[in-house]
N, C-alpha and C. Protein backbone atom coordinates (compact mmCIF):
# COMPACT_ATOMS: atom_id res chain seq x y z
N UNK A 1 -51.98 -44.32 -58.71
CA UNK A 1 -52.75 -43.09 -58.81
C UNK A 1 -53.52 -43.10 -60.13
N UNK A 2 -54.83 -42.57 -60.27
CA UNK A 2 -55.29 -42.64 -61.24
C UNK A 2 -55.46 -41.61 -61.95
N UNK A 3 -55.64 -41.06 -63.14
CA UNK A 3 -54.80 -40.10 -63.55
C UNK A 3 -56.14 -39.59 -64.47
N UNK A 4 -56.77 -38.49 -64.06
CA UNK A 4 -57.87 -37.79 -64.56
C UNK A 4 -57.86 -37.14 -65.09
N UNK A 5 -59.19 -36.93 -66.29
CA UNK A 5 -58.76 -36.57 -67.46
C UNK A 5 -58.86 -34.95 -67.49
N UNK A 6 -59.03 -34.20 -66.49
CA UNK A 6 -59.26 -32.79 -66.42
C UNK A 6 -57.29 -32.37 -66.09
N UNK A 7 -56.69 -33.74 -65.25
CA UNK A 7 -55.65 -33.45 -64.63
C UNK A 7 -54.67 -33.64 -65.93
N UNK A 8 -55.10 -34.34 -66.70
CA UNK A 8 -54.01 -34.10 -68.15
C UNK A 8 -54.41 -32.98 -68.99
N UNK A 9 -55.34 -32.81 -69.76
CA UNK A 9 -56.02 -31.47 -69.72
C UNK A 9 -55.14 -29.88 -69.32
N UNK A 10 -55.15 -29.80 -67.76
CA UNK A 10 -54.66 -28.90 -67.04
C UNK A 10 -52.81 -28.89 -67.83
N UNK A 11 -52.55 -30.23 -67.57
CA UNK A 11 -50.90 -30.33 -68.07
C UNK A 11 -51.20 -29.47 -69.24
N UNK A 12 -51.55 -30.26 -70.00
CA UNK A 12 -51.37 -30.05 -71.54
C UNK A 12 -51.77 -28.53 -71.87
N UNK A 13 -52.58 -27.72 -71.50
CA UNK A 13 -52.87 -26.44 -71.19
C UNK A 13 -51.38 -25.32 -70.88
N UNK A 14 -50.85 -26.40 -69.92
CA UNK A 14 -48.98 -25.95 -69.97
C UNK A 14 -47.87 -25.46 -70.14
N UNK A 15 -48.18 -26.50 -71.75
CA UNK A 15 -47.33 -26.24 -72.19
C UNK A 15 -46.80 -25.59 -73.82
N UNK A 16 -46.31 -25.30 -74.42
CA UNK A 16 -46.00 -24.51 -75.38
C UNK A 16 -47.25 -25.02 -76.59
N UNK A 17 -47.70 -23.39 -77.83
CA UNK A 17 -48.59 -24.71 -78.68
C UNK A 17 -47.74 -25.48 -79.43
N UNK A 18 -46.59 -25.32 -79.47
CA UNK A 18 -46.07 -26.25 -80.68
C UNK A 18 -45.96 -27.76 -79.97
N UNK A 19 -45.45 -27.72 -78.59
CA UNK A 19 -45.52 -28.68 -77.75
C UNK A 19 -47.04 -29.81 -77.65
N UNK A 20 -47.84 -28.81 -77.67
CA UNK A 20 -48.96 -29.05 -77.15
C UNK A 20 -49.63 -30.02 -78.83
N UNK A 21 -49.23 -29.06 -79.59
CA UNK A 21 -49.60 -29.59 -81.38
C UNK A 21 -48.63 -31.11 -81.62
N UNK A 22 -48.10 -31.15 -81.35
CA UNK A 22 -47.23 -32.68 -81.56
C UNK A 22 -47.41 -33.51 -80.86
N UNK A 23 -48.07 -33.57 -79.08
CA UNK A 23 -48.60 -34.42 -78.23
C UNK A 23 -49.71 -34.60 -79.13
N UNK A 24 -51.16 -34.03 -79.36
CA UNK A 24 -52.21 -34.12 -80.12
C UNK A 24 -52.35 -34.77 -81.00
N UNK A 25 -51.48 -34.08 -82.13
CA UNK A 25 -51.44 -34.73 -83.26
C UNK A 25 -51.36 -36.68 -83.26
N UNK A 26 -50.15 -36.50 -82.65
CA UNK A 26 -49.75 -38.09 -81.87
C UNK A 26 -50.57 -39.05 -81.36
N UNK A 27 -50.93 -38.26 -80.14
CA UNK A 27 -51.80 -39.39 -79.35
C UNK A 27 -53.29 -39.71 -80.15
N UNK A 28 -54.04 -38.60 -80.03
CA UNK A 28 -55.13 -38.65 -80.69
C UNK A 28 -55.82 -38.25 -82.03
N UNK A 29 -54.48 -37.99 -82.96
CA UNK A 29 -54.64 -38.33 -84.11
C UNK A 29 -54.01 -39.47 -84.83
N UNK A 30 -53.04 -39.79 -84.43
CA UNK A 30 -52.23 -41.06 -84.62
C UNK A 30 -51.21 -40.44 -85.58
N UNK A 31 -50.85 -39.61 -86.08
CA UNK A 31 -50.27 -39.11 -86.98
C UNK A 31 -48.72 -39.61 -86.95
N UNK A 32 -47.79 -39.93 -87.40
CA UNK A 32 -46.46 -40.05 -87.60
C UNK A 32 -45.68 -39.27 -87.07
N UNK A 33 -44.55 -39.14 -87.13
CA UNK A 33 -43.76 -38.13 -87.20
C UNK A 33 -43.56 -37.65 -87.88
N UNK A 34 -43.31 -37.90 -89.34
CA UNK A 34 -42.89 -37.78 -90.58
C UNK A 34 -44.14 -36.87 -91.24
N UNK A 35 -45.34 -37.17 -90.67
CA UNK A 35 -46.62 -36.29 -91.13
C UNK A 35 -46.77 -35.67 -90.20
N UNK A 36 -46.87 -35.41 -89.15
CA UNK A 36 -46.72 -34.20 -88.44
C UNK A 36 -45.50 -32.59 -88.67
N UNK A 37 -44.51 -33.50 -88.88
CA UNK A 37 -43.66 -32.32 -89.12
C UNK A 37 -44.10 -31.71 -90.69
N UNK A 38 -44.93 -32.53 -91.52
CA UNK A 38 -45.39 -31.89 -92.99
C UNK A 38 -46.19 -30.80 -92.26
N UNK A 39 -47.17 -31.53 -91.82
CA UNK A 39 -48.10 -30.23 -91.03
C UNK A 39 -47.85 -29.28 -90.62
N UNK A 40 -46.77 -29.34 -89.20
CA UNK A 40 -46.33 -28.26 -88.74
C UNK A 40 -45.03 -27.17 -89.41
N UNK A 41 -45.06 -27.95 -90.86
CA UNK A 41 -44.15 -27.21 -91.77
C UNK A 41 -42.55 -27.38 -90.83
N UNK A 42 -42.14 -28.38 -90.08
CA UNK A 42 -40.78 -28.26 -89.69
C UNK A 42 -40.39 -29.64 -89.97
N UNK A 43 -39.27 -30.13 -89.04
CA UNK A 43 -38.47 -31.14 -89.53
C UNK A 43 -38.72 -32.29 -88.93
N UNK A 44 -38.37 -33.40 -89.04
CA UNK A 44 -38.91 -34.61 -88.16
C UNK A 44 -38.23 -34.61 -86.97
N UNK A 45 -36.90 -33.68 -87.04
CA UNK A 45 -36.16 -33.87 -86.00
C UNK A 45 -36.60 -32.64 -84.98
N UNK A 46 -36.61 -31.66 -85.30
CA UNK A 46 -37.86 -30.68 -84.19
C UNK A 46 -38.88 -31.35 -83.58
N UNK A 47 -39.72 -32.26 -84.22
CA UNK A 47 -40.94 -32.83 -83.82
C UNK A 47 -40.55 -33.86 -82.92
N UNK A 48 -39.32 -34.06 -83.04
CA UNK A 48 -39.08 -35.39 -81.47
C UNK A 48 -38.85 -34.50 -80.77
N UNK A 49 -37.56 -33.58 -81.26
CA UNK A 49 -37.59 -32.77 -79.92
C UNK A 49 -38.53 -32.02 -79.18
N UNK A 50 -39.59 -31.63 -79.74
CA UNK A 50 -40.61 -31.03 -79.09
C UNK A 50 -41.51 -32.14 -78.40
N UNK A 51 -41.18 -33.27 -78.72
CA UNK A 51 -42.28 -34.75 -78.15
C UNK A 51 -41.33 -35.39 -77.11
N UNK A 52 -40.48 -35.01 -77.22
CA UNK A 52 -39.02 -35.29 -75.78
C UNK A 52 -39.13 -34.24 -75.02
N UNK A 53 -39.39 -33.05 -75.35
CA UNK A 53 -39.18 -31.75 -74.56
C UNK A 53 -40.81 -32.29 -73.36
N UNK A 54 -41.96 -32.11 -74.11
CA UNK A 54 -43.14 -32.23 -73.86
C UNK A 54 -43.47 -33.29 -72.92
N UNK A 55 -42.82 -34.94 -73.38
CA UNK A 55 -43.25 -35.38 -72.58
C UNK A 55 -42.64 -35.33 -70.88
N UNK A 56 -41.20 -34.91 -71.00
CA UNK A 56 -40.76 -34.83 -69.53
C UNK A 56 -41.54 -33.66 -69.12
N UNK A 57 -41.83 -32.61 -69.74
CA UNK A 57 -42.51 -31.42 -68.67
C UNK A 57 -43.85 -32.36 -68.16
N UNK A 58 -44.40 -32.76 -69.14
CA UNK A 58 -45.92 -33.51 -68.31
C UNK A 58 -45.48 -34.74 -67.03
N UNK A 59 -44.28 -35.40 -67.14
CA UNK A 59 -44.16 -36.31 -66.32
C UNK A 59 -43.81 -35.58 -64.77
N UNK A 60 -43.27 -34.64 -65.28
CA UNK A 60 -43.24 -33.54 -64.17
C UNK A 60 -44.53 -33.03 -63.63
N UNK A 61 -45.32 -32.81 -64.26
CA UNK A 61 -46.29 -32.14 -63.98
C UNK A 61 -47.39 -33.15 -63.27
N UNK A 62 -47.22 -34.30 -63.55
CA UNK A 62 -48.85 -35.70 -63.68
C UNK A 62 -47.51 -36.16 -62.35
N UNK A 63 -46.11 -36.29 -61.77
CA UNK A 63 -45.70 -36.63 -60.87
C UNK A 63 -45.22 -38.28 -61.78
N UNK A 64 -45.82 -39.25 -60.78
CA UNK A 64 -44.67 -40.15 -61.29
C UNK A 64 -45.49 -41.53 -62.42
N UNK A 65 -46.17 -40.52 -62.95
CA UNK A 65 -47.48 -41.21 -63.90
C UNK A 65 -46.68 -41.81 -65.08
N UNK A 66 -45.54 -41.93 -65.67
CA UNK A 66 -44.85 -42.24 -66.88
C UNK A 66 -45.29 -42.66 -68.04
N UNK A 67 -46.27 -44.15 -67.20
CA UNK A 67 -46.76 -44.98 -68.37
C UNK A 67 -47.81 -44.42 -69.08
N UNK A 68 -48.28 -43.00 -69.27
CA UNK A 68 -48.91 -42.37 -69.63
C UNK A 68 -48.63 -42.27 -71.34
N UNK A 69 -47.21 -41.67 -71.14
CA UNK A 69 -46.80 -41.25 -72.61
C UNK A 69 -45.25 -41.86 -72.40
N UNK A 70 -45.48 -43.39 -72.84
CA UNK A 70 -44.24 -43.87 -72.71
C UNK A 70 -43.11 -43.76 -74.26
N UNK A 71 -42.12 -43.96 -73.53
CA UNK A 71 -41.02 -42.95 -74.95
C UNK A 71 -40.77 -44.15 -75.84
N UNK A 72 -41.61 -45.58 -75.88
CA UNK A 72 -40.97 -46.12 -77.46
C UNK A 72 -42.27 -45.93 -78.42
N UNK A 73 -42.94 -44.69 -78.62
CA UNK A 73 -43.72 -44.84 -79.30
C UNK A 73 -43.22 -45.06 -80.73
N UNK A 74 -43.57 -45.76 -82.19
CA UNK A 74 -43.25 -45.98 -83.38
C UNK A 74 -43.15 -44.77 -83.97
N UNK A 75 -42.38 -44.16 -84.79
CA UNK A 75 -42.50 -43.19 -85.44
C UNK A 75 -42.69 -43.32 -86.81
């Protein structure tokens, strides 16, 4: 299935902003973990959990798309 960019979009629209601020930051800012949680003023360990929380709701949502936002990203 090919996976369109209005149809990730729609996901990401979804879900929570803090959720939504740590996918972003990530994918298309490249940002760390370690600099993201500076940003979002919390901990590095909130920021996985919100990037663990986030990505299963979207895999839910995009169906059985995975390799989308696969979970060994570097932190």
């Amino acid at each position: 299935m090919i996976m369109q960019q209005k149809d990730i979009g729609s996901a990401l629209e979804q879900l929570t902003p803090q959720m939504c601020a740590v996918i972003e930051l990530t994918y298309y800012s490249g940002y760390l973990y370690s600099e993201i949680a500076e940003i979002l003023g919390c901990t590095v360990g909130t920021v996985k959990t919100r990037m663990m929380t986030a990505r299963k709701r979207l895999r839910e949502m995009l169906s059985d798309d995975a390799l989308i936002f696969p979970e060994n990203v570097v932190a």
